[in-house]
Protein backbone atom coordinates (compact mmCIF):
# COMPACT_ATOMS: atom_id res chain seq x y z
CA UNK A 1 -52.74 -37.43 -1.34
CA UNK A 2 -54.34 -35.39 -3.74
CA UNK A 3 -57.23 -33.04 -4.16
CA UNK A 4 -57.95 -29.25 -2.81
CA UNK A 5 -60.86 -27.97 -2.03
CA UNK A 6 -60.02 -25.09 -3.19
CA UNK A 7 -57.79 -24.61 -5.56
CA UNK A 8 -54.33 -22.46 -4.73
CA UNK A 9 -54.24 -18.88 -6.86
CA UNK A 10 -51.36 -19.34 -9.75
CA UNK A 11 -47.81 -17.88 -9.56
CA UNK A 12 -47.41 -14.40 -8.53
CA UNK A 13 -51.53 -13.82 -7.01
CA UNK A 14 -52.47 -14.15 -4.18
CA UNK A 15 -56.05 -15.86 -2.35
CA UNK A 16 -57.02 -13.58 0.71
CA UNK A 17 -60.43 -12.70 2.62
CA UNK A 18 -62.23 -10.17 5.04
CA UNK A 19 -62.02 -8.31 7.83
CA UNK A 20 -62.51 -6.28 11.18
CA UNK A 21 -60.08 -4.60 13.52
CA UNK A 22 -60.56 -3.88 17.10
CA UNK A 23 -58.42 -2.36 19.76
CA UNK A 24 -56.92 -4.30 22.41
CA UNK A 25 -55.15 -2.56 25.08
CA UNK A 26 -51.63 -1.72 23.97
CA UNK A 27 -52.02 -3.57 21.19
CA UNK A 28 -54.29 -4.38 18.06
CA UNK A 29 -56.01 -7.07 17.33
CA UNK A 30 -56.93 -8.57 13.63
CA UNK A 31 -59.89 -10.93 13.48
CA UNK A 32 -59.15 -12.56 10.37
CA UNK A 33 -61.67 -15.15 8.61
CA UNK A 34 -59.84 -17.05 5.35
CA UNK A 35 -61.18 -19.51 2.27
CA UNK A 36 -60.32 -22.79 2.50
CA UNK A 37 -57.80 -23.26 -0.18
CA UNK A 38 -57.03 -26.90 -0.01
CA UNK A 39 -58.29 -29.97 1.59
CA UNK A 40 -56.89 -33.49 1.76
CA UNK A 41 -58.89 -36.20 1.27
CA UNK A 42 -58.74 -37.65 5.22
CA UNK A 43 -58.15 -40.93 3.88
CA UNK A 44 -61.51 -41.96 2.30
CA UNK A 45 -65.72 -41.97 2.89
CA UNK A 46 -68.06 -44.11 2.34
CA UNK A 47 -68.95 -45.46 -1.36
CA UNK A 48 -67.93 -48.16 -3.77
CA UNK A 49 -64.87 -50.43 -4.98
CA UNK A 50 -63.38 -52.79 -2.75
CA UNK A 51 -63.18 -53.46 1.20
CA UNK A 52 -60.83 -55.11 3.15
CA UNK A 53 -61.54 -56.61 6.48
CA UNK A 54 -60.10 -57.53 9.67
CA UNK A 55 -56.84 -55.41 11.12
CA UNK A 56 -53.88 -55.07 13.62
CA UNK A 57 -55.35 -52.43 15.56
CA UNK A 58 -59.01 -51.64 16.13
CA UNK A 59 -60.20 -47.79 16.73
CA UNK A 60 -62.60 -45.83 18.06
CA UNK A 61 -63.90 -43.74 14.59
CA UNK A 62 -64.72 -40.39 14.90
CA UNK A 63 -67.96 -39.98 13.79
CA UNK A 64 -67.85 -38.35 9.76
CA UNK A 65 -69.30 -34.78 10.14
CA UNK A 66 -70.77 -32.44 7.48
CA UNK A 67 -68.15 -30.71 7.42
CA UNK A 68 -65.89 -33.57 6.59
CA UNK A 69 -68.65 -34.69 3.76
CA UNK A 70 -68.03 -31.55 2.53
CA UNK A 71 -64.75 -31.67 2.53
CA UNK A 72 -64.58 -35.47 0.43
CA UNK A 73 -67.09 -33.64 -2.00
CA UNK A 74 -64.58 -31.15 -2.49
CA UNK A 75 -61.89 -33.46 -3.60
CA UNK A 76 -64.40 -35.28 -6.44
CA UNK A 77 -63.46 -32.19 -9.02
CA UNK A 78 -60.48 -33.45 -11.43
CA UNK A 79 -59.07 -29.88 -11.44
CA UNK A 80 -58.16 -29.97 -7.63
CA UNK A 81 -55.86 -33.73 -9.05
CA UNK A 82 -55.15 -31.57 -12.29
CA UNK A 83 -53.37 -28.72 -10.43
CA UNK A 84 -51.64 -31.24 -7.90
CA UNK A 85 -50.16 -33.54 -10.61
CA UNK A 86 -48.82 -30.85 -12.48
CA UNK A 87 -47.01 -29.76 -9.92
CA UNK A 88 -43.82 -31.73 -10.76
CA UNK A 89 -41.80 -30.45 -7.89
CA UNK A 90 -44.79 -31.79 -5.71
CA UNK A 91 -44.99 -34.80 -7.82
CA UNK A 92 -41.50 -35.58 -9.16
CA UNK A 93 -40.15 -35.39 -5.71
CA UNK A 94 -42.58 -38.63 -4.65
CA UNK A 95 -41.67 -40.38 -6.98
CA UNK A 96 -38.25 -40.44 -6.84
CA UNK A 97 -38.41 -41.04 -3.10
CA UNK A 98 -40.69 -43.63 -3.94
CA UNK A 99 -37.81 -45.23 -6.72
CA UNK A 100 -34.74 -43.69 -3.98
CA UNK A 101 -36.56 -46.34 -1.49
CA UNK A 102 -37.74 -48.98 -3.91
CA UNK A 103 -35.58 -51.86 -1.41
CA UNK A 104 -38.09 -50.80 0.92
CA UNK A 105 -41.16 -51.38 -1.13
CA UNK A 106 -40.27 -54.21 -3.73
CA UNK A 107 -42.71 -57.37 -2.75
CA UNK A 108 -44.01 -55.03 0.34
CA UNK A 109 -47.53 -54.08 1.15
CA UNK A 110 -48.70 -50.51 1.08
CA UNK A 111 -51.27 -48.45 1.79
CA UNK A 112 -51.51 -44.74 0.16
CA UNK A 113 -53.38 -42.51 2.39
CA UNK A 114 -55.70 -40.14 0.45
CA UNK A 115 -55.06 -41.74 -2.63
CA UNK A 116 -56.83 -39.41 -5.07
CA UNK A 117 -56.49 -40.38 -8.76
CA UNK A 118 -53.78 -43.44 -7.42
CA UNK A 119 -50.85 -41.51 -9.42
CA UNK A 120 -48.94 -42.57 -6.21
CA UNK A 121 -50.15 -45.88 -5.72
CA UNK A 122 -48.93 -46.81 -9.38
CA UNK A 123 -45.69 -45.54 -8.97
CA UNK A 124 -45.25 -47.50 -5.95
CA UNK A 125 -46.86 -50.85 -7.69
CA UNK A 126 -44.47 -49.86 -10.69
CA UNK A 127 -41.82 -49.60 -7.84
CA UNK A 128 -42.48 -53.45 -7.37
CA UNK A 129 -44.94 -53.65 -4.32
CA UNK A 130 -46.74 -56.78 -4.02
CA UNK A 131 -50.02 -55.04 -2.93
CA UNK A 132 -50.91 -51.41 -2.69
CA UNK A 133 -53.97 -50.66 -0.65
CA UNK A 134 -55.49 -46.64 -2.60
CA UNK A 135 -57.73 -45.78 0.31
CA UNK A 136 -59.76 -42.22 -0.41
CA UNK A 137 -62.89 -40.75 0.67
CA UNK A 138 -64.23 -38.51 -2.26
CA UNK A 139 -65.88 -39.49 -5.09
CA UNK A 140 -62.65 -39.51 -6.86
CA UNK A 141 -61.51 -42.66 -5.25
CA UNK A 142 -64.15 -44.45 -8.47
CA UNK A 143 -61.65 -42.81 -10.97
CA UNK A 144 -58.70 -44.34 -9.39
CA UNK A 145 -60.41 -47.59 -9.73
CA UNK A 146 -61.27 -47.04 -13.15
CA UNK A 147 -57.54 -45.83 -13.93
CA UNK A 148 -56.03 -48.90 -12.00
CA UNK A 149 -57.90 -51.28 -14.46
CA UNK A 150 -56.42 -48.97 -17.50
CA UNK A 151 -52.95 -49.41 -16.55
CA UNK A 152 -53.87 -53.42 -15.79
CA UNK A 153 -52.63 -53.26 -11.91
CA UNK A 154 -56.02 -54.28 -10.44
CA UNK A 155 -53.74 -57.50 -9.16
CA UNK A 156 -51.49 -55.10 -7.13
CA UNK A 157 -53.68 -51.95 -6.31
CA UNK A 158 -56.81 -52.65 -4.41
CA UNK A 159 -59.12 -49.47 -4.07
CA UNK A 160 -61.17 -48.51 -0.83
CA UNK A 161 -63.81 -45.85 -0.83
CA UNK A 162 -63.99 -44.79 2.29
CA UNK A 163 -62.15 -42.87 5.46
CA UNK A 164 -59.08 -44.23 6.96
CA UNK A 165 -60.87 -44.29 9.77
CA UNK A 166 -63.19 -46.72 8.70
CA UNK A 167 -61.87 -49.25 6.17
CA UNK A 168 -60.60 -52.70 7.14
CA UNK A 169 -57.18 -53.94 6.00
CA UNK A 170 -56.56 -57.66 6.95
CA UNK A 171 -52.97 -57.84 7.69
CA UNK A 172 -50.54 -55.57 8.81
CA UNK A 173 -48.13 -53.04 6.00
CA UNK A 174 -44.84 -52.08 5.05
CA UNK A 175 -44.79 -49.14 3.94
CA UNK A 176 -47.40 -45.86 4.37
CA UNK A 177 -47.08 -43.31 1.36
CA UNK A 178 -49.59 -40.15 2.28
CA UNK A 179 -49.80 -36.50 0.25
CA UNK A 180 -51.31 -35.18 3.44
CA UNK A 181 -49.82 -31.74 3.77
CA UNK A 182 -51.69 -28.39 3.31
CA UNK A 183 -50.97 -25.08 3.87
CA UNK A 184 -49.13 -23.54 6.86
CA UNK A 185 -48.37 -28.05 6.53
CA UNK A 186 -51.16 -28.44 9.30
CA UNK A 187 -53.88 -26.67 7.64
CA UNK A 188 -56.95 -29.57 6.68
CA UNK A 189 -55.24 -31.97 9.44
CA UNK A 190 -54.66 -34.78 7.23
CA UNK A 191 -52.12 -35.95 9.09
CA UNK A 192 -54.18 -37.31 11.73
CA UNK A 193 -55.70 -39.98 9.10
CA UNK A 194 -52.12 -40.95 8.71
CA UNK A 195 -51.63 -41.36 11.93
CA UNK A 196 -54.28 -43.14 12.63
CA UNK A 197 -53.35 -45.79 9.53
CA UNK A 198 -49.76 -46.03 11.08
CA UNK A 199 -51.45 -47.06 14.48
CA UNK A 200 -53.74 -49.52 12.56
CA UNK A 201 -51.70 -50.75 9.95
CA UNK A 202 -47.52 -50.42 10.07
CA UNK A 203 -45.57 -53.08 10.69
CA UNK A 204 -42.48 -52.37 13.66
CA UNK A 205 -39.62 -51.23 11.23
CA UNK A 206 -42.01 -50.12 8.41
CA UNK A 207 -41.29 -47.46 6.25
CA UNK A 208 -43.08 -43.80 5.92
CA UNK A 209 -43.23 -41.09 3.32
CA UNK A 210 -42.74 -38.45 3.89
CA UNK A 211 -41.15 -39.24 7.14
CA UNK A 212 -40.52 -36.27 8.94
CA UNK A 213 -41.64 -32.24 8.09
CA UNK A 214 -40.40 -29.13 9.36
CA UNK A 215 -43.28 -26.06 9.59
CA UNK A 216 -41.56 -22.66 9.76
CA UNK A 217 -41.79 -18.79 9.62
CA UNK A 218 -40.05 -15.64 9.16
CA UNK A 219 -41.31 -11.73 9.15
CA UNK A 220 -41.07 -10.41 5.51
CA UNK A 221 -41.71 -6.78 3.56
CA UNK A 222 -43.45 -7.05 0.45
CA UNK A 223 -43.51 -2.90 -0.18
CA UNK A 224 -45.67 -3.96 -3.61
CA UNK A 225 -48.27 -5.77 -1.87
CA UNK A 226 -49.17 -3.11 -0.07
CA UNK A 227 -48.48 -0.21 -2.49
CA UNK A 228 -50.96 -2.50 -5.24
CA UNK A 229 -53.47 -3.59 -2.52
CA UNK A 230 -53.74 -0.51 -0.38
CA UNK A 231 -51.63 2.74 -2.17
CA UNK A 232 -53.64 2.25 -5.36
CA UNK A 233 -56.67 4.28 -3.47
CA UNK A 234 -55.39 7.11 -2.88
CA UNK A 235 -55.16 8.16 -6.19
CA UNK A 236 -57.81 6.54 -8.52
CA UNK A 237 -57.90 8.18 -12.01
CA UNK A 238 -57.04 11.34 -10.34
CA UNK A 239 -59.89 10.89 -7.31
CA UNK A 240 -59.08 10.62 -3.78
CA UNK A 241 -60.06 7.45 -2.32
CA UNK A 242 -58.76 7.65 0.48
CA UNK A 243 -61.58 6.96 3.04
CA UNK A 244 -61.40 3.60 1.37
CA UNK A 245 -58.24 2.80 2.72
CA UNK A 246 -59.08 1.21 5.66
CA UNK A 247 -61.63 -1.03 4.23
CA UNK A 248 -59.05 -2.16 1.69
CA UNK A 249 -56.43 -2.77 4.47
CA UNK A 250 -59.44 -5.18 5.82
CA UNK A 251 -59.88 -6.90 2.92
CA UNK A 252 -56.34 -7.08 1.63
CA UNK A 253 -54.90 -8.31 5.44
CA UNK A 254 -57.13 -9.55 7.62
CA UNK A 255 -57.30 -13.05 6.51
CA UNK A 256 -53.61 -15.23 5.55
CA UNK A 257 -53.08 -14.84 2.35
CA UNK A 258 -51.45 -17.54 -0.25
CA UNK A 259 -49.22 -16.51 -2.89
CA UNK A 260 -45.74 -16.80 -3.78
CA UNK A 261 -43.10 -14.68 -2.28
CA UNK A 262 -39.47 -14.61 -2.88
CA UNK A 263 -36.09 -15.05 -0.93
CA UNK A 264 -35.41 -11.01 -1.30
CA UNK A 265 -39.03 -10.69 1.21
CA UNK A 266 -37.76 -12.53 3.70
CA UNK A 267 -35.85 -10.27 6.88
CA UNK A 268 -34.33 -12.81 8.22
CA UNK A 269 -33.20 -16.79 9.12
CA UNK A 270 -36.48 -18.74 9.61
CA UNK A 271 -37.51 -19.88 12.65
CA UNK A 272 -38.77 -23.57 13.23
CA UNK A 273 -42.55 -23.90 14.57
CA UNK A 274 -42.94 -27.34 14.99
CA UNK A 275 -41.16 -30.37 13.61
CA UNK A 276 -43.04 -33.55 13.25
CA UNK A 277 -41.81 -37.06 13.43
CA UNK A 278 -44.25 -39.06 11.27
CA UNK A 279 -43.33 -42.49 13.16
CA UNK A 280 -43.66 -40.90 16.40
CA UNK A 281 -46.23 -37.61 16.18
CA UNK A 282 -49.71 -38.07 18.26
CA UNK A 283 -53.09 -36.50 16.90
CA UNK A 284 -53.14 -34.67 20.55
CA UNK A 285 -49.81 -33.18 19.59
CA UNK A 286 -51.84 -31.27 16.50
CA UNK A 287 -54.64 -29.69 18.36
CA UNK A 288 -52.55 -26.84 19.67
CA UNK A 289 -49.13 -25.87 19.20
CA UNK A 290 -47.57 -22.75 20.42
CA UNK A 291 -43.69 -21.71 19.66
CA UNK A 292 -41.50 -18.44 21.09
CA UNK A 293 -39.65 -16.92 18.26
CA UNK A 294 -36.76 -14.34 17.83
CA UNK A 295 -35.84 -12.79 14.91
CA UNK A 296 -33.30 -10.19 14.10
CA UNK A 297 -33.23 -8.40 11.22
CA UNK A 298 -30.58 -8.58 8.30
CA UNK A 299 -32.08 -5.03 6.71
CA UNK A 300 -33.55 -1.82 7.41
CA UNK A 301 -36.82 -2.35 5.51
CA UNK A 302 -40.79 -2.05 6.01
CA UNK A 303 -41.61 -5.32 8.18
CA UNK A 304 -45.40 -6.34 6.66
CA UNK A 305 -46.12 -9.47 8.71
CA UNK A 306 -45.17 -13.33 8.93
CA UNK A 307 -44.56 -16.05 5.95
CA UNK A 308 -44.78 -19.80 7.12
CA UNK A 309 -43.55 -22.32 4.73
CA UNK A 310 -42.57 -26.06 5.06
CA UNK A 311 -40.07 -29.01 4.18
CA UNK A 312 -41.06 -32.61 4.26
CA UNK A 313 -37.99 -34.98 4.00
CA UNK A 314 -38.64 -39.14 2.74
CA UNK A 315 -35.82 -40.59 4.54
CA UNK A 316 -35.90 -44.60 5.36
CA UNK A 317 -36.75 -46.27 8.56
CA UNK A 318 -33.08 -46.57 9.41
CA UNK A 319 -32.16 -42.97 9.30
CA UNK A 320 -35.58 -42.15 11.44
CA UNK A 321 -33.34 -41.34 14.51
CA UNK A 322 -30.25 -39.78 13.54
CA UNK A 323 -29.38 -39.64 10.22
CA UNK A 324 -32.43 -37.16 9.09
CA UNK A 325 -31.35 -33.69 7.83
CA UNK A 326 -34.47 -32.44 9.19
CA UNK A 327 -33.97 -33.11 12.79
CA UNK A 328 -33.02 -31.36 16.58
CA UNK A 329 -30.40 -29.36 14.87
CA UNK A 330 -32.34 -27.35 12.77
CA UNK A 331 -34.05 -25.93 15.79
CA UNK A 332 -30.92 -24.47 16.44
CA UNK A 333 -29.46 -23.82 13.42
CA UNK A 334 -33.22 -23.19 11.89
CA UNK A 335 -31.73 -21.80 8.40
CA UNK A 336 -30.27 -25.51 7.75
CA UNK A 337 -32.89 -27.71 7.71
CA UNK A 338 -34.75 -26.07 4.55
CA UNK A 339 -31.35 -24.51 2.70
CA UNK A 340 -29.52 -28.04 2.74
CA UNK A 341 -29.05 -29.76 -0.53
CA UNK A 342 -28.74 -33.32 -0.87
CA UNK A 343 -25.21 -34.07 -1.31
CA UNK A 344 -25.12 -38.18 -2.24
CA UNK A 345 -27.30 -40.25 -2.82
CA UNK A 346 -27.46 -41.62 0.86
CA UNK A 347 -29.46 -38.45 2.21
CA UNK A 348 -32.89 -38.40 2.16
CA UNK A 349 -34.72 -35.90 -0.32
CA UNK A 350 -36.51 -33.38 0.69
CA UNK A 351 -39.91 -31.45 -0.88
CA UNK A 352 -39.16 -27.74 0.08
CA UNK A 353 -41.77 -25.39 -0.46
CA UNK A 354 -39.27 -22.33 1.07
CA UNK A 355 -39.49 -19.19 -0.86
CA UNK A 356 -36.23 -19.34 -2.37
CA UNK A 357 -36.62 -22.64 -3.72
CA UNK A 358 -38.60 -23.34 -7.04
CA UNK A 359 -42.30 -22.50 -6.53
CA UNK A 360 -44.95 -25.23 -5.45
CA UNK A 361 -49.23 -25.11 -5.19
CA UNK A 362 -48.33 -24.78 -1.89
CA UNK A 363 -46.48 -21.25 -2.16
CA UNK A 364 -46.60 -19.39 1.19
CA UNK A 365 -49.11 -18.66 3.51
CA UNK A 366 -48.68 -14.86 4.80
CA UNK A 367 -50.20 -13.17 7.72
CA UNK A 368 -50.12 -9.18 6.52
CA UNK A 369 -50.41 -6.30 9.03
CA UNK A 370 -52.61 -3.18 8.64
CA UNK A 371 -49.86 -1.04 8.64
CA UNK A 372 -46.15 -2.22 8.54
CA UNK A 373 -43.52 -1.56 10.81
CA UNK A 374 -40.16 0.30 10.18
CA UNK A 375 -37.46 -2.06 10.97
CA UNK A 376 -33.58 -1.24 11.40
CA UNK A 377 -30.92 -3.15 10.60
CA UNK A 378 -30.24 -5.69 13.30
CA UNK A 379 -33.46 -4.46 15.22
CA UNK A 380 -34.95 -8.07 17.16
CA UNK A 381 -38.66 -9.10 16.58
CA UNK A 382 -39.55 -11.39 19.41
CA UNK A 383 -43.12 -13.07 20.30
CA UNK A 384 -45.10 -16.05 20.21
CA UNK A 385 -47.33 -18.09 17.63
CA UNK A 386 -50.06 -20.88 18.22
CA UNK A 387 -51.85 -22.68 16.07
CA UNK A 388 -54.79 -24.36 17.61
CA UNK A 389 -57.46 -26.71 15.38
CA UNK A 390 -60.68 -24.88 15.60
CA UNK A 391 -63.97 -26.11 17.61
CA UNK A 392 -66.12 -25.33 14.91
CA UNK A 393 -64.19 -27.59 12.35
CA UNK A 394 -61.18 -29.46 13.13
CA UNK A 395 -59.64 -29.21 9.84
CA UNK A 396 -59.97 -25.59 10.30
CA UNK A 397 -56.51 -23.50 12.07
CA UNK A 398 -57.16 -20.52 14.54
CA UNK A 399 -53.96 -18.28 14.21
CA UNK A 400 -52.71 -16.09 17.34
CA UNK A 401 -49.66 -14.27 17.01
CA UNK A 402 -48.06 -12.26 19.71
CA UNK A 403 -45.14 -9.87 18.37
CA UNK A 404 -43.16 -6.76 19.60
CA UNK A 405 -40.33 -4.78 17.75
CA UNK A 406 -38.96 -1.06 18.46
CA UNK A 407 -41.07 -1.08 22.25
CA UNK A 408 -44.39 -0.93 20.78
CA UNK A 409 -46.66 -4.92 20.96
CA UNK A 410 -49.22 -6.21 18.96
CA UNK A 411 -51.94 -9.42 18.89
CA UNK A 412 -53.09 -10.61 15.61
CA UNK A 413 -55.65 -13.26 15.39
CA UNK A 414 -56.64 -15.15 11.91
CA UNK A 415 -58.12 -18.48 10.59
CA UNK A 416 -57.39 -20.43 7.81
CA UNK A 417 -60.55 -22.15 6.44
């Protein structure tokens, strides 16, 4: 879909937040609190343009919150589309899945999840889809009306205002086509609107974009982060700051940080958090997931903290069960499922968002220590990372890494709002 509530920093910054640090034992503990960067439409709320009724499945609706008002409001700004669209990895990538699988959606019914401004509803009526069903719950959902009747699809691409949760659809679809991913991929859980259209609306056999995503994370040194967020006080003009550093370690690290990092930061092969089937995930599967990772190090370098960063691949309904390149084996062999290249035609694309791949809006989300940690060559950094929704606002992430390296442990606890 498109939208963001708020909008990603450009190439090279970086969006961060505040900050408190407490002891904890053996170990320290960061209480981070972060900005919401970007938010998904869920799928649609309340307003205008057309309704269909009826449906496959019936559901329970959860009941639309203030927070998740807020969240639709955030998406009726045409900058948050602006910045998405122009992202032509982002947006170049869908549509050539979208033409790569055009068998699969000529004279078939679809419904585009978070639809924003309908960019990707009109390339899938220009794909040949007999009906397209834009379903979005901002304000911006009125523009995509208005911009269907401009390009003269209003016969293929029927516009509902409202959540995913709510609207009717009368028969059941072919194909569901969803933007859905944020950052750290789970961050605004938009995926559980697409989940809940696939349980409402998709046909046995039908067809999903993206179908499958990969979240993962590797520890990283950034040396000029730190020497331009935190080094820069102890000299200022020739005064001694210093008793400011720890505030600006607060306010540099506490919170994740997005911005764009490079292969060169990275310390060593990814590790794979959590891999989602789209045709077979459950919404109870996203409220808490929790992954052991172990790393060893390619470099002797200044370890800083954590990068997370995502694939989606938009492989067909035939190649759901074996033939995806983003599958079992890159839990294994995590380095392979974001570093392989389509070969031929026959493999499904995938949208990488890896730091050594051209840079999206999405970038990297990066979890900074207070102070880093000297790291040998081949030295192992093992621990544990869970990612729970929060109470307070589902489409909000609690953070809780566990990590130890060289015999000494730490705890560092963040949220990404």
């Amino acid at each position: 879909m498109e939208g963001m509530s708020s909008r990603s920093p450009p190439g090279g910054t970086y969006s961060n937040g505040s900050h408190h640090n407490q002891a904890n034992g053996g170990g320290i503990t960061q209480t981070d609190h972060f900005r919401p960067r970007k938010s998904y439409q869920s799928g649609g709320g309340g307003g205008r343009s057309r309704r269909a009724t009826g449906g496959r499945h019936e559901i329970d609706a959860p009941p639309c919150t203030d927070f998740d008002k807020a969240y639709f409001q955030s998406y009726s700004h045409v900058g948050i589309h602006e910045e998405m669209i122009k992202d032509r990895v982002r947006t170049e990538t869908y549509r050539t899945a979208i033409l790569h699988h055009r068998s699969h959606i000529e004279g078939k019914v679809v419904v585009d999840v978070g639809c924003g401004t309908g960019i990707l509803s009109i390339f899938c009526a220009q794909a040949g889809a007999k009906r397209v069903y834009a379903v979005d719950a901002s304000e911006i959902a009125l523009q995509a009306d208005e911009v269907v009747k401009a390009n003269k699809l209003s016969d293929k691409i029927i516009v509902l205002h409202g959540r995913v949760e709510d609207v009717q659809i009368d028969e059941e679809v072919d194909v569901i086509i969803s933007e859905w991913m944020g950052y750290m991929l789970l961050y605004e859980s938009m995926l559980g609107s697409v989940i809940i259209a696939r349980d409402r609306w998709l046909r046995p056999g039908g067809l999903i974009l993206p179908s499958n995503a990969v979240l993962y994370m590797a520890p990283i040194t950034h040396p000029n982060r730190y020497a331009e967020s935190v080094d820069f006080w102890r000299n200022v003009y020739g005064i001694d700051m210093s008793p400011i550093l720890p505030l600006a370690k607060q306010c540099a690290f506490e919170e994740p940080s997005v911005e764009t990092i490079s292969g060169e930061n990275v310390l060593t092969w990814p590790h794979v958090v959590k891999h989602v089937d789209c045709y077979t995930i459950t919404i109870k599967e996203l409220e808490s997931i929790t992954s052991n990772f172990k790393f060893q190090s390619m470099m002797r370098a200044p370890f800083h903290g954590f990068a997370f960063w995502f694939d989606v691949e938009f492989s067909g309904p035939a190649n759901n069960d074996a033939s995806s390149s983003v599958d079992e084996s890159t839990k294994t062999n995590p380095s392979g499922g974001h570093r392989r290249k389509r070969a031929n035609p026959d493999e499904a694309l995938v949208l990488s968002t890896a730091p050594e791949d051209p840079p999206t809006h999405w970038q990297q989300t990066m979890i900074y220590f207070y102070d880093p940690i000297d790291i040998e060559q081949d030295q192992v950094i093992d621990g544990s990372v869970t990612l729970t929704q929060s109470k307070e606002n589902a489409r909000f992430m609690n953070i809780h890494l566990e990590y130890a390296s060289g015999g000494r442990s730490f705890v560092k606890e963040c949220v990404l709002r």
